[in-house]
Each structure stands twice: as C-alpha cells, then as structure tokens.
ModelCIF file with pLDDT and N, C-alpha, C, O atoms, coordinates in Angstrom:
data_MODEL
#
_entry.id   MODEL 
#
_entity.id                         1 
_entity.type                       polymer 
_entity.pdbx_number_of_molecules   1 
#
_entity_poly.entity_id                      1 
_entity_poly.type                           'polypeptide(L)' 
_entity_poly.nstd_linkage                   no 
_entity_poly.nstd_monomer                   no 
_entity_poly.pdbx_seq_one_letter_code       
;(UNK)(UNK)(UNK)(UNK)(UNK)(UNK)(UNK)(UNK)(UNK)(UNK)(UNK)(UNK)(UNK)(UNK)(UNK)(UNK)
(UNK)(UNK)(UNK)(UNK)(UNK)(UNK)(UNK)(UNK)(UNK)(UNK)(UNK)(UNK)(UNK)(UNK)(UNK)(UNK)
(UNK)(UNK)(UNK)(UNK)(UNK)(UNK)(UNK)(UNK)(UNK)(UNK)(UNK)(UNK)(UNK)(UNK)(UNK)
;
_entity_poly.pdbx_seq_one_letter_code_can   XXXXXXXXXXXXXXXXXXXXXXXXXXXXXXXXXXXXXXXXXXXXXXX 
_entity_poly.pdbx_strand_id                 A 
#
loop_
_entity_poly_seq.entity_id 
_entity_poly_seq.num 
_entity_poly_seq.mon_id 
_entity_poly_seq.hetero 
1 1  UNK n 
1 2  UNK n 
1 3  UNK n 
1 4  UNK n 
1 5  UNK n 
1 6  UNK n 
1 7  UNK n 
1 8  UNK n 
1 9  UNK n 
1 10 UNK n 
1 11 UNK n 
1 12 UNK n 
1 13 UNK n 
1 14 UNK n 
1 15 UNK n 
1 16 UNK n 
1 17 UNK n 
1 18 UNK n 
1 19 UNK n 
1 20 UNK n 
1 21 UNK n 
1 22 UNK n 
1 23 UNK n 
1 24 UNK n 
1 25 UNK n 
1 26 UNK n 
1 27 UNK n 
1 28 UNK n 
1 29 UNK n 
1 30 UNK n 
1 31 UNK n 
1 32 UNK n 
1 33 UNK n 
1 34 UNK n 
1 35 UNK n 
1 36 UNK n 
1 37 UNK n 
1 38 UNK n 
1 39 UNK n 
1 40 UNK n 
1 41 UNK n 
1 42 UNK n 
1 43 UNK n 
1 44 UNK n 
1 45 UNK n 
1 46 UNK n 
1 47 UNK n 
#
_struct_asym.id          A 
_struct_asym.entity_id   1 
#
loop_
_ma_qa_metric.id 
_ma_qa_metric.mode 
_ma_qa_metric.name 
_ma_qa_metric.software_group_id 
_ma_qa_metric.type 
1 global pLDDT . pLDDT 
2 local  pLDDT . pLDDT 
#
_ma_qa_metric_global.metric_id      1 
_ma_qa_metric_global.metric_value   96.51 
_ma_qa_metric_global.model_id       1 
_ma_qa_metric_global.ordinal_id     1 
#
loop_
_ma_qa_metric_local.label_asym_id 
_ma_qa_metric_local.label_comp_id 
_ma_qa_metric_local.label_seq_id 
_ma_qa_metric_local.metric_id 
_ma_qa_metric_local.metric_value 
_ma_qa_metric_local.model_id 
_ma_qa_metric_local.ordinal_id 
A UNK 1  2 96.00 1 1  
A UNK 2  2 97.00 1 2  
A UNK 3  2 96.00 1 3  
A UNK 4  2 98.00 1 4  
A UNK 5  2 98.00 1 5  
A UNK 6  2 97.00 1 6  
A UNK 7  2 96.00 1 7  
A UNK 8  2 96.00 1 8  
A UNK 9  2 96.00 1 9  
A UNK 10 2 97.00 1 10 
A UNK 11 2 96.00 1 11 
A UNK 12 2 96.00 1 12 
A UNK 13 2 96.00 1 13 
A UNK 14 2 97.00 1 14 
A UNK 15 2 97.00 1 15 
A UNK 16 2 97.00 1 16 
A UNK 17 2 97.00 1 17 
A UNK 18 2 97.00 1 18 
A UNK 19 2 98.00 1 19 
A UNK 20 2 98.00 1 20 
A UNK 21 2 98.00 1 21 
A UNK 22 2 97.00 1 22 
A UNK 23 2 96.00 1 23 
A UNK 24 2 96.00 1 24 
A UNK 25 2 97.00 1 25 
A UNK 26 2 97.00 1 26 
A UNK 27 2 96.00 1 27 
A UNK 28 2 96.00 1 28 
A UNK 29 2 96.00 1 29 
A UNK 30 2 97.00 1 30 
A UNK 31 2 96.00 1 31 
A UNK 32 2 96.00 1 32 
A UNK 33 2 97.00 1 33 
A UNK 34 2 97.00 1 34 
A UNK 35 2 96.00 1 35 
A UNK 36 2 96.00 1 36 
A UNK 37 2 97.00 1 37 
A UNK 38 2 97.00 1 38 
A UNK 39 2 96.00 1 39 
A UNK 40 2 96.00 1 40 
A UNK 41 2 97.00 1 41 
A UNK 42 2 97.00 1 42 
A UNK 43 2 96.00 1 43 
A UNK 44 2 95.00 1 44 
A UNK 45 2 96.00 1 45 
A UNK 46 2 95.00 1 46 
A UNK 47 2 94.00 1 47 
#
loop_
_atom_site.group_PDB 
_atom_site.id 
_atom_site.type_symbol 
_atom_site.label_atom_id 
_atom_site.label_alt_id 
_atom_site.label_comp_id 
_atom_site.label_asym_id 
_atom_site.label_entity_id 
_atom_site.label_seq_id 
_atom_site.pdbx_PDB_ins_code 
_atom_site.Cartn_x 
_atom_site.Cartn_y 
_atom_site.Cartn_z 
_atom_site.occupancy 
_atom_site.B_iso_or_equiv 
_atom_site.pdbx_formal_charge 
_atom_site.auth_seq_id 
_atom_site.auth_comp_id 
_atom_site.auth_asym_id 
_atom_site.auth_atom_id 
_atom_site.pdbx_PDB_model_num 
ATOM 1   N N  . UNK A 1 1  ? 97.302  109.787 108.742 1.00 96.00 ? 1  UNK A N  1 
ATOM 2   C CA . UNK A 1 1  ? 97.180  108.992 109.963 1.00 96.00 ? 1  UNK A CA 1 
ATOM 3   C C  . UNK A 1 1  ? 95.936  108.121 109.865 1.00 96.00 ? 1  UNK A C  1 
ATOM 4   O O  . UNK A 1 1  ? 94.905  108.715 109.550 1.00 96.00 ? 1  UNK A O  1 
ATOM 5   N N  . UNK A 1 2  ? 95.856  106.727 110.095 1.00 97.00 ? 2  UNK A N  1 
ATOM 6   C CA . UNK A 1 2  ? 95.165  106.138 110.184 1.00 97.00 ? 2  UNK A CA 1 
ATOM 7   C C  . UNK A 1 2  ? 94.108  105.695 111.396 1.00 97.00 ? 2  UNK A C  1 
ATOM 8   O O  . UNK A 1 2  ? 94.692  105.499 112.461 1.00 97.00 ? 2  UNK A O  1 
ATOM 9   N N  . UNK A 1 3  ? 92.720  105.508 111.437 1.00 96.00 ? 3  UNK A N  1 
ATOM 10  C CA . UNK A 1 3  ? 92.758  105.628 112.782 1.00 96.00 ? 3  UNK A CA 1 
ATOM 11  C C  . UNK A 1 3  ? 91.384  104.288 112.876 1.00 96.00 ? 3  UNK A C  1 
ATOM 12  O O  . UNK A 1 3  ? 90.620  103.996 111.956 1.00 96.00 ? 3  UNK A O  1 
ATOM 13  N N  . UNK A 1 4  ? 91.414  103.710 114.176 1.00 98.00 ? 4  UNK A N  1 
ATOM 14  C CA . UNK A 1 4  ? 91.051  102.244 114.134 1.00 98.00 ? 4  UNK A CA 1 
ATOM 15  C C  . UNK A 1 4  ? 89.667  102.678 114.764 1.00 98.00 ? 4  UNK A C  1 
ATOM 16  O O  . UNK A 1 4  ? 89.784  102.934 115.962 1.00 98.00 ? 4  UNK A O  1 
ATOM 17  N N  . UNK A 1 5  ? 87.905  102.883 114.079 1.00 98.00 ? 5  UNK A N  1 
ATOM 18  C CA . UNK A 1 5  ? 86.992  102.849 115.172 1.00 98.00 ? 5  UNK A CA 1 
ATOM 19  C C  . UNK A 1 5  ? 86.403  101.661 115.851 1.00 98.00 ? 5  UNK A C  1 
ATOM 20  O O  . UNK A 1 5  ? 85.715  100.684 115.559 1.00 98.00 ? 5  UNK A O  1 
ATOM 21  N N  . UNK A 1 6  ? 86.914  102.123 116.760 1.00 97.00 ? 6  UNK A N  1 
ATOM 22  C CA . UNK A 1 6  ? 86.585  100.792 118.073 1.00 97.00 ? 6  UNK A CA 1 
ATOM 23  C C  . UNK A 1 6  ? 85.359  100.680 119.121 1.00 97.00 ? 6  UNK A C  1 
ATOM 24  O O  . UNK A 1 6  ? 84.789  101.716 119.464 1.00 97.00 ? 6  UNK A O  1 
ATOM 25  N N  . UNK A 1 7  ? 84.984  99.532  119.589 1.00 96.00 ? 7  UNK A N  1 
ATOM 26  C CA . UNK A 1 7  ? 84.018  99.456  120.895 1.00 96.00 ? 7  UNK A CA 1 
ATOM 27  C C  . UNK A 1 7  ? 84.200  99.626  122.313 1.00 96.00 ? 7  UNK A C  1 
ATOM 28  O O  . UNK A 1 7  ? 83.429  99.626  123.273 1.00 96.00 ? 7  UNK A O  1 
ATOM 29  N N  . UNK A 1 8  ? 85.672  99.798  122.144 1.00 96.00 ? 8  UNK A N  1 
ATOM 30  C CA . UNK A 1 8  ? 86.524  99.219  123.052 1.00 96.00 ? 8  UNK A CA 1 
ATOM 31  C C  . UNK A 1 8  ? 87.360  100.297 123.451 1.00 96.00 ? 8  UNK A C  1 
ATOM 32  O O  . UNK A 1 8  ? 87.104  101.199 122.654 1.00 96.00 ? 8  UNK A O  1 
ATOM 33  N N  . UNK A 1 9  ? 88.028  100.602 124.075 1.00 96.00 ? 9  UNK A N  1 
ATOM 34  C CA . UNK A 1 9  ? 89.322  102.123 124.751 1.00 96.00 ? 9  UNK A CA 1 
ATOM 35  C C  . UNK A 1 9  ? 90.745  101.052 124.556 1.00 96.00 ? 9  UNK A C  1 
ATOM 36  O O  . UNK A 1 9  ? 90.367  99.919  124.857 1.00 96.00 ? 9  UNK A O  1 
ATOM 37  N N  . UNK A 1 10 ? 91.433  101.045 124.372 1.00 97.00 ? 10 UNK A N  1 
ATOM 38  C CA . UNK A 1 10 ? 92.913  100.445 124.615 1.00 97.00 ? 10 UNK A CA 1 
ATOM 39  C C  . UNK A 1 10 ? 94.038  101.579 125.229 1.00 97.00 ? 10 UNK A C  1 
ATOM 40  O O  . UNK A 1 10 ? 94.315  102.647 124.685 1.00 97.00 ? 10 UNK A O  1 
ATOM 41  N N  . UNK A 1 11 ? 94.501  101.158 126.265 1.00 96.00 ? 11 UNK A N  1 
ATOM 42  C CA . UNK A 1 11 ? 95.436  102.099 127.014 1.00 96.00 ? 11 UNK A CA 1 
ATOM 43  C C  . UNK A 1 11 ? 97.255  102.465 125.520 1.00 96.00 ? 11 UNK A C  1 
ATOM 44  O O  . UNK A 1 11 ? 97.982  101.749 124.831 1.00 96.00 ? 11 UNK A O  1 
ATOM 45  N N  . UNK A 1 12 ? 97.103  103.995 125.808 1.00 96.00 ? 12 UNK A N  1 
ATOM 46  C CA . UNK A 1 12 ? 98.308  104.394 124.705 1.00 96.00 ? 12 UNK A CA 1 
ATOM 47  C C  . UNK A 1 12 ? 99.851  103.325 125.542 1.00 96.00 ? 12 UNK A C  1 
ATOM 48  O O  . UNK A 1 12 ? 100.393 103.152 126.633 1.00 96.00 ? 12 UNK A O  1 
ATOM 49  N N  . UNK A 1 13 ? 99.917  103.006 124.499 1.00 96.00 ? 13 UNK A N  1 
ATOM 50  C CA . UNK A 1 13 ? 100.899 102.307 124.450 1.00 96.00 ? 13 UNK A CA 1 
ATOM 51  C C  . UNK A 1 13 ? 101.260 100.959 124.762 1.00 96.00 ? 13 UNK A C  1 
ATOM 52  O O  . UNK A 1 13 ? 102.292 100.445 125.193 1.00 96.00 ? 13 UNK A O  1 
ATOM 53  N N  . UNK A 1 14 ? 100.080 100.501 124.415 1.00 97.00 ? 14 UNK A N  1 
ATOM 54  C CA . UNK A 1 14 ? 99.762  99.019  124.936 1.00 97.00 ? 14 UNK A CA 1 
ATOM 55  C C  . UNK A 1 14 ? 100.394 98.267  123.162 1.00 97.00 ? 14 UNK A C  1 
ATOM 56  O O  . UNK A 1 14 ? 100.282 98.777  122.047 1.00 97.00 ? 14 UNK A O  1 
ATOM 57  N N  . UNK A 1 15 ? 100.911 97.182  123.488 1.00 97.00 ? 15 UNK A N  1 
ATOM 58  C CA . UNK A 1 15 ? 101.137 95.913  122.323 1.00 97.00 ? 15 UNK A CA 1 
ATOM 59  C C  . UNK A 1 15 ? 99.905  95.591  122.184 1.00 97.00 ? 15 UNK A C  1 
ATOM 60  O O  . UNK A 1 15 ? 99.213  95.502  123.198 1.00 97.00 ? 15 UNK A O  1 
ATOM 61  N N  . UNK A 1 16 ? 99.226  95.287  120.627 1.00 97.00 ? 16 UNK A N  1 
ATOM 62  C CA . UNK A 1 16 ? 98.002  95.065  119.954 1.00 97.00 ? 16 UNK A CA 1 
ATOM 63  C C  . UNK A 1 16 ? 98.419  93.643  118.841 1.00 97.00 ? 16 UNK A C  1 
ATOM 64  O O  . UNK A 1 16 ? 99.282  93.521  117.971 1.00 97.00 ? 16 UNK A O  1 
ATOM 65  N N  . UNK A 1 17 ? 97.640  92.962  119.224 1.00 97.00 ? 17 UNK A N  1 
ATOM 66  C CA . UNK A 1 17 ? 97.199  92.112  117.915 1.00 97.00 ? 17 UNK A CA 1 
ATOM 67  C C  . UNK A 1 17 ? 96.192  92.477  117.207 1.00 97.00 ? 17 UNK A C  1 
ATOM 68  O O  . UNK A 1 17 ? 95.067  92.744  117.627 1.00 97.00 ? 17 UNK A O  1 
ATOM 69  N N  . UNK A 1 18 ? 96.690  92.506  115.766 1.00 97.00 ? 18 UNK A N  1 
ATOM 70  C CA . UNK A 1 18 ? 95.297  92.926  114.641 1.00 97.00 ? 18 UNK A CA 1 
ATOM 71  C C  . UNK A 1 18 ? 95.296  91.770  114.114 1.00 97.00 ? 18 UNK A C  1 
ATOM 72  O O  . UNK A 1 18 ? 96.305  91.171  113.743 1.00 97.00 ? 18 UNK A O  1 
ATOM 73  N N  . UNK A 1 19 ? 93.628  91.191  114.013 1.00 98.00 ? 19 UNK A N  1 
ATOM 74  C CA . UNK A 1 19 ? 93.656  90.539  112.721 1.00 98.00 ? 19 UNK A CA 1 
ATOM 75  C C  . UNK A 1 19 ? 92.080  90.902  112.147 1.00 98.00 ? 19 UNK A C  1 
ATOM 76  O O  . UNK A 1 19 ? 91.016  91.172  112.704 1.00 98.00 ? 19 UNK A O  1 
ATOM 77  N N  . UNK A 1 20 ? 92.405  90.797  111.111 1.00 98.00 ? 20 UNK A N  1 
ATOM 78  C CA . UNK A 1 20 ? 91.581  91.541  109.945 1.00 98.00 ? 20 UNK A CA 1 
ATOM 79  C C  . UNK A 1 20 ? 90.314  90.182  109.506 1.00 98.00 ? 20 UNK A C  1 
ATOM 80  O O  . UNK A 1 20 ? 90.447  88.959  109.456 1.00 98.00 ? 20 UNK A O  1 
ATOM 81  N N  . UNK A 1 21 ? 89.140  91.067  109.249 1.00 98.00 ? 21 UNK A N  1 
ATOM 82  C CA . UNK A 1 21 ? 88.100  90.077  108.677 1.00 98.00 ? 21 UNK A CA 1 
ATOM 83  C C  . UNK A 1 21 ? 88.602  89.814  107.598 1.00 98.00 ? 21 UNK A C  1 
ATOM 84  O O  . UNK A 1 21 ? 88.175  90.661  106.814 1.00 98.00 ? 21 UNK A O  1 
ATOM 85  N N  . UNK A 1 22 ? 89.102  89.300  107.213 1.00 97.00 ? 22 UNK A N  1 
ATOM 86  C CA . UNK A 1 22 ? 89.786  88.532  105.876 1.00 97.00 ? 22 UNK A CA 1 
ATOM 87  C C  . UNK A 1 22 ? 88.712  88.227  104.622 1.00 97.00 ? 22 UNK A C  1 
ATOM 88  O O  . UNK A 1 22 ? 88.984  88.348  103.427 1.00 97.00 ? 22 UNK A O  1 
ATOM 89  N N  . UNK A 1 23 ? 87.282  87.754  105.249 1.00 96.00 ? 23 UNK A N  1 
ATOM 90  C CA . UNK A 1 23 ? 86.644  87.550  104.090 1.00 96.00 ? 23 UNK A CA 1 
ATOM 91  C C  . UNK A 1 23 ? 85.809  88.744  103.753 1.00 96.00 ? 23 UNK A C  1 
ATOM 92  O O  . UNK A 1 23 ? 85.209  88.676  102.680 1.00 96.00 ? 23 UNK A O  1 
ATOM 93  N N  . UNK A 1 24 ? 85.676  89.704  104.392 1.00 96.00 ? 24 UNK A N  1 
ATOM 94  C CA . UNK A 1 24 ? 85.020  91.094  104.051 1.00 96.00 ? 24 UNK A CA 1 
ATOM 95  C C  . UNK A 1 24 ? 86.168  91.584  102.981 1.00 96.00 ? 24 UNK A C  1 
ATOM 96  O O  . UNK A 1 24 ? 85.865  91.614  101.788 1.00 96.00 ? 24 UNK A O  1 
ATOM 97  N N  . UNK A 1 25 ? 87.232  91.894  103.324 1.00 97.00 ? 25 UNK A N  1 
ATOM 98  C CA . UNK A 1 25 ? 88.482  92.306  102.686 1.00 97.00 ? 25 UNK A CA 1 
ATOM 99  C C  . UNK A 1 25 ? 88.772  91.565  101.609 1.00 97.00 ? 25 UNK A C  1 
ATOM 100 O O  . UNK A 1 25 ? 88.887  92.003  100.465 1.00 97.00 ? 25 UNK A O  1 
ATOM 101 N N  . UNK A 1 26 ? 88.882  90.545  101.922 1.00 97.00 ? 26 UNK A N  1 
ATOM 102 C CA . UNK A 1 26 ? 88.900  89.987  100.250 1.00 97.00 ? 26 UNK A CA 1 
ATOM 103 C C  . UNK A 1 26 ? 87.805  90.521  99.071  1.00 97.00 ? 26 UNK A C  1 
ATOM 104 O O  . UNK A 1 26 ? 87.936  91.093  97.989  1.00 97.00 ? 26 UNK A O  1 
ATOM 105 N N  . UNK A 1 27 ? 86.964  90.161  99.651  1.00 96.00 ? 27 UNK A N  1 
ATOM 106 C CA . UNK A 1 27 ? 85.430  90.481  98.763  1.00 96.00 ? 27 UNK A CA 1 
ATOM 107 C C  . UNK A 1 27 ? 85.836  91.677  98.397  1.00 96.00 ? 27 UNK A C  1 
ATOM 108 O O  . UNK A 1 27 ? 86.041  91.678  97.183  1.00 96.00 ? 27 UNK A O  1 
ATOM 109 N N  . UNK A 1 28 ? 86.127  93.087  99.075  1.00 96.00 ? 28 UNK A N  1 
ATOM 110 C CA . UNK A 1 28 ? 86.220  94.405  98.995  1.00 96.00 ? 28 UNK A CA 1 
ATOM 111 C C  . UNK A 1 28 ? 87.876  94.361  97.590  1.00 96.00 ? 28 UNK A C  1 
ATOM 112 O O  . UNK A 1 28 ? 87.845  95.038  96.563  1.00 96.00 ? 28 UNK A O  1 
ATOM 113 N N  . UNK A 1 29 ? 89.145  93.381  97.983  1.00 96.00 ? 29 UNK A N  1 
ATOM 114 C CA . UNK A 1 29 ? 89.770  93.324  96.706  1.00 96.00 ? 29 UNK A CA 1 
ATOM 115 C C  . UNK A 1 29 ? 89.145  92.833  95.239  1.00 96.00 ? 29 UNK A C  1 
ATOM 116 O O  . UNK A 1 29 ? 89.351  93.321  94.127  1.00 96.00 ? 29 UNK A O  1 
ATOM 117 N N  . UNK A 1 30 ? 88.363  91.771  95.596  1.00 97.00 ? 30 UNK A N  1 
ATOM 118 C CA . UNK A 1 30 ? 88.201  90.953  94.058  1.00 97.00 ? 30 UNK A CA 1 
ATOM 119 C C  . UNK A 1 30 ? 86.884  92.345  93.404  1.00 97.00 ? 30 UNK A C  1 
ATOM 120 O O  . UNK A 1 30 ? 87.189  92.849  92.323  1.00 97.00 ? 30 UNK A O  1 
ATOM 121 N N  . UNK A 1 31 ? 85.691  92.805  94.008  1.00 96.00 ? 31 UNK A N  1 
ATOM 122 C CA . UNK A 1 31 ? 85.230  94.109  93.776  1.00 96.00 ? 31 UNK A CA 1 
ATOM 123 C C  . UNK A 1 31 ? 85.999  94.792  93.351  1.00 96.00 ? 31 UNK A C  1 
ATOM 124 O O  . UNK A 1 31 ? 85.801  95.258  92.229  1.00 96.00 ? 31 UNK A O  1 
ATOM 125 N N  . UNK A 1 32 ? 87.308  95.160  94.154  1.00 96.00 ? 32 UNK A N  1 
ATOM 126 C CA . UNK A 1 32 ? 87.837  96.632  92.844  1.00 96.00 ? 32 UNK A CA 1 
ATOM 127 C C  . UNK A 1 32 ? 88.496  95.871  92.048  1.00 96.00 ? 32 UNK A C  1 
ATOM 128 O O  . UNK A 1 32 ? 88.215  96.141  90.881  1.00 96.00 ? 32 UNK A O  1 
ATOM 129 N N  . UNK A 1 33 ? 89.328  94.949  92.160  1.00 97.00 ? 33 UNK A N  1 
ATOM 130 C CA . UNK A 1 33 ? 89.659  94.372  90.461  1.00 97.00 ? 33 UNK A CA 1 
ATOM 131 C C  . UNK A 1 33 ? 89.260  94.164  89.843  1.00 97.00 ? 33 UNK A C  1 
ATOM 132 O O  . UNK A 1 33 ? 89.697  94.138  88.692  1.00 97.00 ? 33 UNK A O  1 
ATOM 133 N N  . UNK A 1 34 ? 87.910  93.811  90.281  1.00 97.00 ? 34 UNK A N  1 
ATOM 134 C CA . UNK A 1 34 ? 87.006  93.522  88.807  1.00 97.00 ? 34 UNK A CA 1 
ATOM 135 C C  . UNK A 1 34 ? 86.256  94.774  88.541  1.00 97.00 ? 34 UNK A C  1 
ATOM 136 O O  . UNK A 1 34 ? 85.673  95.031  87.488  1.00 97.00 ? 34 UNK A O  1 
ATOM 137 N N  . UNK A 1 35 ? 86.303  95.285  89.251  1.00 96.00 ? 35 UNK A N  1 
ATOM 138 C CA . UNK A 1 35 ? 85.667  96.966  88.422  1.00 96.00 ? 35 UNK A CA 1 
ATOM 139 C C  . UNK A 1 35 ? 86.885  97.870  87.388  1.00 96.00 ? 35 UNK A C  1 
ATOM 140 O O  . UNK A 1 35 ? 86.717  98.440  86.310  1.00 96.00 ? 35 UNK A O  1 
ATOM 141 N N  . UNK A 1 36 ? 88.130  97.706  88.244  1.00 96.00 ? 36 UNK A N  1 
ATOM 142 C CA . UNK A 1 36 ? 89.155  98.264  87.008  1.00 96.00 ? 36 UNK A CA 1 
ATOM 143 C C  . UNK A 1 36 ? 89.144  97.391  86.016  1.00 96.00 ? 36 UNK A C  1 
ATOM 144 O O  . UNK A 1 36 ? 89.594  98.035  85.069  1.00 96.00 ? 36 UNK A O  1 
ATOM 145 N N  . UNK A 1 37 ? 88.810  95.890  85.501  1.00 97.00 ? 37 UNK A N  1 
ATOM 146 C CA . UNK A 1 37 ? 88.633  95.909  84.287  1.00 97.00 ? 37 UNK A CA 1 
ATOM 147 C C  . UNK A 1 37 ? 87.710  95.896  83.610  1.00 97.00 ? 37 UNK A C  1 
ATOM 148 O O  . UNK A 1 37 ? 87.757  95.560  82.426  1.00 97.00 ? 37 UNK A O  1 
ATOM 149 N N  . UNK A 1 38 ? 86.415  96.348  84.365  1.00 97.00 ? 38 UNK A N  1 
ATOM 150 C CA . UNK A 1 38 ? 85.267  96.714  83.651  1.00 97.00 ? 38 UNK A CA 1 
ATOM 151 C C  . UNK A 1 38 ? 85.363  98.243  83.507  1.00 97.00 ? 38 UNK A C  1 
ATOM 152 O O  . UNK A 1 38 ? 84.621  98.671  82.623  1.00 97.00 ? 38 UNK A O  1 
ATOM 153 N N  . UNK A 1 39 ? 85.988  99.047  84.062  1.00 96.00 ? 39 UNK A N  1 
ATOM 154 C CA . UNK A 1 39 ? 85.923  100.265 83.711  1.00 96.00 ? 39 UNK A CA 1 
ATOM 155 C C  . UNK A 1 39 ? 86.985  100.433 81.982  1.00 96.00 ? 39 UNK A C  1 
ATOM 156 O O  . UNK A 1 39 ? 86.695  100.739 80.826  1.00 96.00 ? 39 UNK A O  1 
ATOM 157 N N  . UNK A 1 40 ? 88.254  100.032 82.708  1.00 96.00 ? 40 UNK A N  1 
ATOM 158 C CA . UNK A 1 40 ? 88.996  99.614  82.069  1.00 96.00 ? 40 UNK A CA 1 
ATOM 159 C C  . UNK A 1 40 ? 88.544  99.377  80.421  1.00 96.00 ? 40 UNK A C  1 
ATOM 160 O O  . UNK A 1 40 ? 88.692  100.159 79.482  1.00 96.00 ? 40 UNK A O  1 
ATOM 161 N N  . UNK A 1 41 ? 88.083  98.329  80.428  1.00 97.00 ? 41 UNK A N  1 
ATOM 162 C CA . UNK A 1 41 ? 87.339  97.915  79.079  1.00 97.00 ? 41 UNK A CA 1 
ATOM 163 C C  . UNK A 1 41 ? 86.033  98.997  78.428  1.00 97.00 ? 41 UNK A C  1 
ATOM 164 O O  . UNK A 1 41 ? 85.779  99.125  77.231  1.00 97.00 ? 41 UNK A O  1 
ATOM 165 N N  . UNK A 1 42 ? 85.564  99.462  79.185  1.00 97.00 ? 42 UNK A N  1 
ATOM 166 C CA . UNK A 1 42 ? 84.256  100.873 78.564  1.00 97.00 ? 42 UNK A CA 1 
ATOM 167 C C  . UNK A 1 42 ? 85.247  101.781 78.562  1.00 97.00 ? 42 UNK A C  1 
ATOM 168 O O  . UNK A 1 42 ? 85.306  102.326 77.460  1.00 97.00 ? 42 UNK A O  1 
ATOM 169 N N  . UNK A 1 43 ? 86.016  102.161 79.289  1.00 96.00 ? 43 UNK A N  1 
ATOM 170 C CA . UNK A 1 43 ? 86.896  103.768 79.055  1.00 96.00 ? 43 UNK A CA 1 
ATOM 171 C C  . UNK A 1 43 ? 87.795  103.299 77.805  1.00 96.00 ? 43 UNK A C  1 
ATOM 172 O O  . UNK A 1 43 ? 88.062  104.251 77.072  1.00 96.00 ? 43 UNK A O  1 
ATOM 173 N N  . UNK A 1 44 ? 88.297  102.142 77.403  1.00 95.00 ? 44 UNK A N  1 
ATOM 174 C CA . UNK A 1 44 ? 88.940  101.678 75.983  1.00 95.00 ? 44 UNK A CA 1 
ATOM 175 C C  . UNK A 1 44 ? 87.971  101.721 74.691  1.00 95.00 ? 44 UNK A C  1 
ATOM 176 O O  . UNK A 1 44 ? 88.361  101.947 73.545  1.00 95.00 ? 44 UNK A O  1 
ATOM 177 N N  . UNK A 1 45 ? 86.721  101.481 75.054  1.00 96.00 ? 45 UNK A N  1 
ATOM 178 C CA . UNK A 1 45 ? 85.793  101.673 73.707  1.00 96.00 ? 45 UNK A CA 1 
ATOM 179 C C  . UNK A 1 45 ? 85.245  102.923 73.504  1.00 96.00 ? 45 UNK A C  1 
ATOM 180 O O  . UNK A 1 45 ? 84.961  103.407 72.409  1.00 96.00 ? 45 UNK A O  1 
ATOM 181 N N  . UNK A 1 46 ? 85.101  103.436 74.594  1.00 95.00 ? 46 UNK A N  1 
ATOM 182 C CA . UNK A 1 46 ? 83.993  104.533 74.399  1.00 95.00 ? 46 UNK A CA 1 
ATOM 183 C C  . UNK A 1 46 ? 84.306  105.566 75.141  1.00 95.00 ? 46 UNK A C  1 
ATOM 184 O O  . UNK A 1 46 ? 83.414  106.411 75.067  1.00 95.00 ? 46 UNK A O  1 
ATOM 185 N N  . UNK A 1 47 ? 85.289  105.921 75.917  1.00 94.00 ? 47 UNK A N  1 
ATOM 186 C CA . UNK A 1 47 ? 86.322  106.609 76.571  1.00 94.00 ? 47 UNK A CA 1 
ATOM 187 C C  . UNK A 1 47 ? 85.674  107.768 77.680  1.00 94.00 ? 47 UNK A C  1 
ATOM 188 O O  . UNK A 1 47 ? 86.429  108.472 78.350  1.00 94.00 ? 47 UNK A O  1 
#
C-alpha cells in the first residue's frame, strides 16, 4: 500500500488530482540509470 505524506487532510473518498514534481523525479530517474551503468560496468570488471 502506498501512502501519500501530506500537509493537508483530504476527506475519504474525495476525487484527487495528482501531479507530480516532474523535475525532482526526473533527476531521481536519470540518477538511477546512470548508476546501473556505472555499477554495471565495475561489477563486469571487477565483480
């Protein structure tokens, strides 16, 4: 279960719009892709 921490209370069962910091999140993808091929590449030489 996923769970959203908020500032805010929202009544159960209310319709929600999400939208996501997009440029935190990105940053947080191109970080792990570029760490799996830096790991990637040392765990291939030197294991």
């Amino acid at each position: 279960v996923i769970f959203h921490v908020t500032d805010k209370a929202i009544l159960e069962g209310t319709e929600v719009l999400g939208r996501l910091n997009w440029d935190k999140r990105l940053r947080n993808m191109q970080n792990h892709s570029g760490e799996h091929i830096l790991s990637g590449l040392i765990h291939a030489k030197y294991g």
